[in-house]
C-alpha atoms as a PDB file:
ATOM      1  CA  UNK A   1      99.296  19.329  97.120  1.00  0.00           C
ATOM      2  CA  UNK A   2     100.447  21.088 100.374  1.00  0.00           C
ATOM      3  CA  UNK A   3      99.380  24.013 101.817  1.00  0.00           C
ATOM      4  CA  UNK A   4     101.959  26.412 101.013  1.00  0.00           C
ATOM      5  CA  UNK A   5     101.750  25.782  97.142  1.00  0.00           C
ATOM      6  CA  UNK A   6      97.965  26.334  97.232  1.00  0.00           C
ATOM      7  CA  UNK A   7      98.469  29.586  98.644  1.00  0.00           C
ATOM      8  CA  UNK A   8     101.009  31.455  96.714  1.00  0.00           C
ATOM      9  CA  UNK A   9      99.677  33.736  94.269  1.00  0.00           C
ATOM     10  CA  UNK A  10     101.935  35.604  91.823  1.00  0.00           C
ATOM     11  CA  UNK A  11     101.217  39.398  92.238  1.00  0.00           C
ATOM     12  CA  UNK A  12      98.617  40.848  90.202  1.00  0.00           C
ATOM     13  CA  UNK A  13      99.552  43.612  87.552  1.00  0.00           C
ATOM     14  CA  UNK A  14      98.372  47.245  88.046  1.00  0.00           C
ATOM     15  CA  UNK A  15      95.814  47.546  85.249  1.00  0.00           C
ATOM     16  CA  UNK A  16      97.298  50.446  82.676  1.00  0.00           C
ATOM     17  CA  UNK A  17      95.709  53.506  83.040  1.00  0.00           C
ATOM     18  CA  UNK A  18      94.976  55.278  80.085  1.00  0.00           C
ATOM     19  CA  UNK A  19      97.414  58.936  79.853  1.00  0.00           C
ATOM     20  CA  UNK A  20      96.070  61.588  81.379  1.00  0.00           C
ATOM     21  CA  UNK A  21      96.236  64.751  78.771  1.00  0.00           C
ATOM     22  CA  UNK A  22      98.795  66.822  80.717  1.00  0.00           C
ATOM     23  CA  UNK A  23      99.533  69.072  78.144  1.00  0.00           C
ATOM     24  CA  UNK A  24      95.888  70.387  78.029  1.00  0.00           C
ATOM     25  CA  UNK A  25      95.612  70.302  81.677  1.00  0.00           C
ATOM     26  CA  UNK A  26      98.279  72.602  81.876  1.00  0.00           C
ATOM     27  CA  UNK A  27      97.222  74.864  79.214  1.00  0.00           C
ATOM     28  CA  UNK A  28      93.863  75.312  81.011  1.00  0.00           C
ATOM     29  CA  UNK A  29      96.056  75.888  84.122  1.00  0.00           C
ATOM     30  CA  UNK A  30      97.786  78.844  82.262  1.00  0.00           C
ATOM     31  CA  UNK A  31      94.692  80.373  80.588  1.00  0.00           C
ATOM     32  CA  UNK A  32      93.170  80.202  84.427  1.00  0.00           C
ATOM     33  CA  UNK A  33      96.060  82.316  85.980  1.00  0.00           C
ATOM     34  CA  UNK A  34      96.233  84.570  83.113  1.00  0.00           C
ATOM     35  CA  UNK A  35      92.301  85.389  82.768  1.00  0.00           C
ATOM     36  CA  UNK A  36      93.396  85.899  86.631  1.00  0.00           C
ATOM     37  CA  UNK A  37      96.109  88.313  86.323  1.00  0.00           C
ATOM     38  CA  UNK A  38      94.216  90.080  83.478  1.00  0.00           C
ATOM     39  CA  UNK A  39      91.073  90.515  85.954  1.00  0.00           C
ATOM     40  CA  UNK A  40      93.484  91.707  88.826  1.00  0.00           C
ATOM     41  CA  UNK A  41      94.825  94.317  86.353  1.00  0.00           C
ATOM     42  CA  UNK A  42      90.998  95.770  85.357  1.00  0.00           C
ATOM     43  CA  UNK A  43      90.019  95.308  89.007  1.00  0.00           C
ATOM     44  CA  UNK A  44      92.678  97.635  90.223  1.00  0.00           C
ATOM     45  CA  UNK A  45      92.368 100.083  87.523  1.00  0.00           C
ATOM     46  CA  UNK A  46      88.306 100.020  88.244  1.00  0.00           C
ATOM     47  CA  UNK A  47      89.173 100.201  92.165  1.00  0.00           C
ATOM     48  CA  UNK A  48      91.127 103.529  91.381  1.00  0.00           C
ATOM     49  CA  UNK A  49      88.415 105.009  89.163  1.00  0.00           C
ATOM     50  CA  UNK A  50      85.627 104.303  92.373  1.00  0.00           C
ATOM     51  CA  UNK A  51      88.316 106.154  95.094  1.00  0.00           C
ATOM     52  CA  UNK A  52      88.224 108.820  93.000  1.00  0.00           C
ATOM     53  CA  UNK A  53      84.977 109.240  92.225  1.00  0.00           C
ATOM     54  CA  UNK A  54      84.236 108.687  96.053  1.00  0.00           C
ATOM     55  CA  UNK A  55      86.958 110.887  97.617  1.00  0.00           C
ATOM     56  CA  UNK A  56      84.617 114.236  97.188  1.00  0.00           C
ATOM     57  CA  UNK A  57      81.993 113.095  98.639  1.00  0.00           C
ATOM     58  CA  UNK A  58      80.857 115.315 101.613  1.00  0.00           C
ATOM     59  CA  UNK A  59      78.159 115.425 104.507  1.00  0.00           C
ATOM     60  CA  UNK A  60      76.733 118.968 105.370  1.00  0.00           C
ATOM     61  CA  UNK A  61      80.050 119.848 103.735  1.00  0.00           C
ATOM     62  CA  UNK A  62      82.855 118.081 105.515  1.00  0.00           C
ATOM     63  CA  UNK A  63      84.725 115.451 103.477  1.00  0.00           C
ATOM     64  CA  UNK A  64      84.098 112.162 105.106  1.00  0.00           C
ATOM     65  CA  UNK A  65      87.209 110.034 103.593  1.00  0.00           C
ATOM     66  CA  UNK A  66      84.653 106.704 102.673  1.00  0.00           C
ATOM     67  CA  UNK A  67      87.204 106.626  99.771  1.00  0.00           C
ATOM     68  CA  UNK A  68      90.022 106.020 101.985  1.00  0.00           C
ATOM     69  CA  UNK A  69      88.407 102.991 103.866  1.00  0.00           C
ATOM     70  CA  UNK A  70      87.090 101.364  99.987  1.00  0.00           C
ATOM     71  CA  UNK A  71      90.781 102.183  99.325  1.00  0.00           C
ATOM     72  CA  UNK A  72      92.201  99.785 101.857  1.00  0.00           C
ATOM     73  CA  UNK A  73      89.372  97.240 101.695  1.00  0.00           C
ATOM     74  CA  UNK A  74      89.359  96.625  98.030  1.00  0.00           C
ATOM     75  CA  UNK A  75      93.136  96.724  97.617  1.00  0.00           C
ATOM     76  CA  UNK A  76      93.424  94.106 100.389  1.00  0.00           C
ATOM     77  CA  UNK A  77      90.740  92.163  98.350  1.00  0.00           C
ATOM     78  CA  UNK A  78      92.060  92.758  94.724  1.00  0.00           C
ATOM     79  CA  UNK A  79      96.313  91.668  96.225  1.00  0.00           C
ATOM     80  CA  UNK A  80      94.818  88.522  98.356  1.00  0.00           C
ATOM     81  CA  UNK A  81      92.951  87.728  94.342  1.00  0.00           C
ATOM     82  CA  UNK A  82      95.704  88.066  92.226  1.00  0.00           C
ATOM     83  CA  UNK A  83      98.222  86.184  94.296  1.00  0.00           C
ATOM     84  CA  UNK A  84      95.533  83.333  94.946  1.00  0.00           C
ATOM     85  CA  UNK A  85      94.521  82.737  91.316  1.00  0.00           C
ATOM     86  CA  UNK A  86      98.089  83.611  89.398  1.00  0.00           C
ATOM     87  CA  UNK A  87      99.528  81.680  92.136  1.00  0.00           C
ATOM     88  CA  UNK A  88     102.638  83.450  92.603  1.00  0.00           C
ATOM     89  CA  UNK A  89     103.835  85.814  95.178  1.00  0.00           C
ATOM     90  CA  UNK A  90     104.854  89.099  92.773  1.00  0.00           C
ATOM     91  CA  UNK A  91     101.018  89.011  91.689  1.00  0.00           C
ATOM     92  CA  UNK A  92     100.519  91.722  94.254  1.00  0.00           C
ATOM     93  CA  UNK A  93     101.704  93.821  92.208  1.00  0.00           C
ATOM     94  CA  UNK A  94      99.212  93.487  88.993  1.00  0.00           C
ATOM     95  CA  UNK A  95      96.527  95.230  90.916  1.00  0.00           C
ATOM     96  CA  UNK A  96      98.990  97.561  92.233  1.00  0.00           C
ATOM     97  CA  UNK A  97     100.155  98.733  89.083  1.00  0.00           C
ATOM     98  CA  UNK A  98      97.167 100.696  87.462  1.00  0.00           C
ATOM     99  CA  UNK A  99      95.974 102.030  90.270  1.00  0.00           C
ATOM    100  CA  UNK A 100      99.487 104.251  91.501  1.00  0.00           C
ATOM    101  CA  UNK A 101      99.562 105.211  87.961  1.00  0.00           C
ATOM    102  CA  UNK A 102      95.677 106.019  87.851  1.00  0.00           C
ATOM    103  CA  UNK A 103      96.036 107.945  91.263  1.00  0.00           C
ATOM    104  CA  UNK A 104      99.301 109.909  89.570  1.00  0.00           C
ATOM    105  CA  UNK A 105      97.392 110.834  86.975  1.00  0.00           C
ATOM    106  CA  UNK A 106      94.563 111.843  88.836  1.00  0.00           C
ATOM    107  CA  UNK A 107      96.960 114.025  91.164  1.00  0.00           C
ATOM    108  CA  UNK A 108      98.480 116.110  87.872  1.00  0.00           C
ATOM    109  CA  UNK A 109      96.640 118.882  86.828  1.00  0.00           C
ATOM    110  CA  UNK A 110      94.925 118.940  83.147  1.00  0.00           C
ATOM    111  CA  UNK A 111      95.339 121.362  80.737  1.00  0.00           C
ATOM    112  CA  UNK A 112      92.552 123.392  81.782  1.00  0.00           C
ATOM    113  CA  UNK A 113      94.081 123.700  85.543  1.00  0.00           C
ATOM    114  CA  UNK A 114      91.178 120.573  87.021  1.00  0.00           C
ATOM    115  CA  UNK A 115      93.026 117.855  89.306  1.00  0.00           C
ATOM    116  CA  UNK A 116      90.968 114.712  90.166  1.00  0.00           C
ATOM    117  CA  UNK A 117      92.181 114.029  93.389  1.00  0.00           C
ATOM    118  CA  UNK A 118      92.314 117.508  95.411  1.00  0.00           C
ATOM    119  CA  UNK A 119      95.240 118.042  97.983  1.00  0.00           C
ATOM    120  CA  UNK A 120      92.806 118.044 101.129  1.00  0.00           C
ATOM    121  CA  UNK A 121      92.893 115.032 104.058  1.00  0.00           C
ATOM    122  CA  UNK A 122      91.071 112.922 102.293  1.00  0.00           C
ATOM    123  CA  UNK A 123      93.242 112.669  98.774  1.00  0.00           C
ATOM    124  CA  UNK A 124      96.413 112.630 100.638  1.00  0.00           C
ATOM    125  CA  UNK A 125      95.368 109.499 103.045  1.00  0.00           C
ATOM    126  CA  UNK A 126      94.240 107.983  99.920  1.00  0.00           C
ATOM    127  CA  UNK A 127      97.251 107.682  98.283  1.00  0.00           C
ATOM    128  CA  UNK A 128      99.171 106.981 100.902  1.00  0.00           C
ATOM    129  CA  UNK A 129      96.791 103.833 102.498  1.00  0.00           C
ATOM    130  CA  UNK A 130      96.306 102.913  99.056  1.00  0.00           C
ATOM    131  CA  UNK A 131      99.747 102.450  98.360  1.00  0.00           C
ATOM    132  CA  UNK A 132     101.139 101.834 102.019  1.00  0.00           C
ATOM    133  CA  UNK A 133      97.920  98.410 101.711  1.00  0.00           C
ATOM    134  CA  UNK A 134      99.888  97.140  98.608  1.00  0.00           C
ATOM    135  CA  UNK A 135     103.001  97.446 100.440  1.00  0.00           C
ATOM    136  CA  UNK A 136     101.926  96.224 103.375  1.00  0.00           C
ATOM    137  CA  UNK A 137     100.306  92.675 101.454  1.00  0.00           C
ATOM    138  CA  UNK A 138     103.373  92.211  99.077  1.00  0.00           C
ATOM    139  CA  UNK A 139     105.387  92.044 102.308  1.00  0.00           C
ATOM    140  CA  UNK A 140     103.803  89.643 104.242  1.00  0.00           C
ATOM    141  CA  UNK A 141     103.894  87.705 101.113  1.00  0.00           C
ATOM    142  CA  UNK A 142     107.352  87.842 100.475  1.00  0.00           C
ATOM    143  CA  UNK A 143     108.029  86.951 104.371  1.00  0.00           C
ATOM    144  CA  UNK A 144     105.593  84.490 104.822  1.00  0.00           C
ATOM    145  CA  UNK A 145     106.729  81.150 104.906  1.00  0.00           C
ATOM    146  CA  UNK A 146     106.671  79.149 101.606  1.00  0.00           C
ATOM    147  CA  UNK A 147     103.272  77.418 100.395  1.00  0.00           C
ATOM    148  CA  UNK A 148     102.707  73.690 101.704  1.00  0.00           C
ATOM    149  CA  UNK A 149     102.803  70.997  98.654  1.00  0.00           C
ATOM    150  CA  UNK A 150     100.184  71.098  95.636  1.00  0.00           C
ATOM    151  CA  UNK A 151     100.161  75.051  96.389  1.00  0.00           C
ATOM    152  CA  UNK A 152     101.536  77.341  93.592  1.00  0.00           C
END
């Protein structure tokens, strides 16, 4: 027996693995981003309701416009949420949604002549931060550049 005979080995088999359930894995993966959309959705709606309920608040009578700076904060919060857990880049706009058509309704008067969101400093840089921080987010999502592997 030489040398060379006594050291070739024939090349061992991977042992099977047993098959991974892929189908459940990506159900779960679907329920996940949709529980995620669905909170983004009541999170922007509940954002709105806050800002409005904050936007008459007043110190020794002057309207301080704390609503405006929750406004930005949160919507920065609820667009960097929904993108992250539906994993796509037009989820900026399930937060978005409800609250422009909250704030719309809160800027229409009711029948009996009340309006939520009064015409003053405060309601009008509301809107438009609110609305100008959704903008802002969905853009620099849309021009960012794409997400590495194993993202989205």
């Amino acid at each position: 027996m030489t040398l060379s005979a006594a050291m070739s080995v024939a090349p061992q088999e991977p042992a099977p693995q047993p098959p991974r359930p892929v189908r459940l894995r990506r159900l779960v993966d679907r329920g996940l981003r949709s529980a995620g959309g669905l909170v983004a959705v009541v999170g922007g709606a509940v954002t709105a309701v806050l800002e409005l309920l904050l936007a008459p608040l007043r110190i020794g009578g002057y309207p301080i416009g704390v609503a405006v700076l929750v406004a930005v904060v949160a919507n920065i919060a609820l667009s960097w949420f929904a993108i992250e857990t539906v994993g796509r880049r037009w989820a900026v706009a399930l937060p978005a949604l409800p609250w422009v058509v909250i704030m719309v309704a809160a800027a229409d008067r009711t029948a009996e002549g009340d309006v939520l969101l009064v015409g003053n400093w405060v309601g009008l840089t509301l809107v438009v931060a609110g609305a100008m921080t959704f903008a802002v987010v969905a853009f620099r999502s849309i021009v960012a550049p794409p997400p590495g592997p194993g993202r989205y």
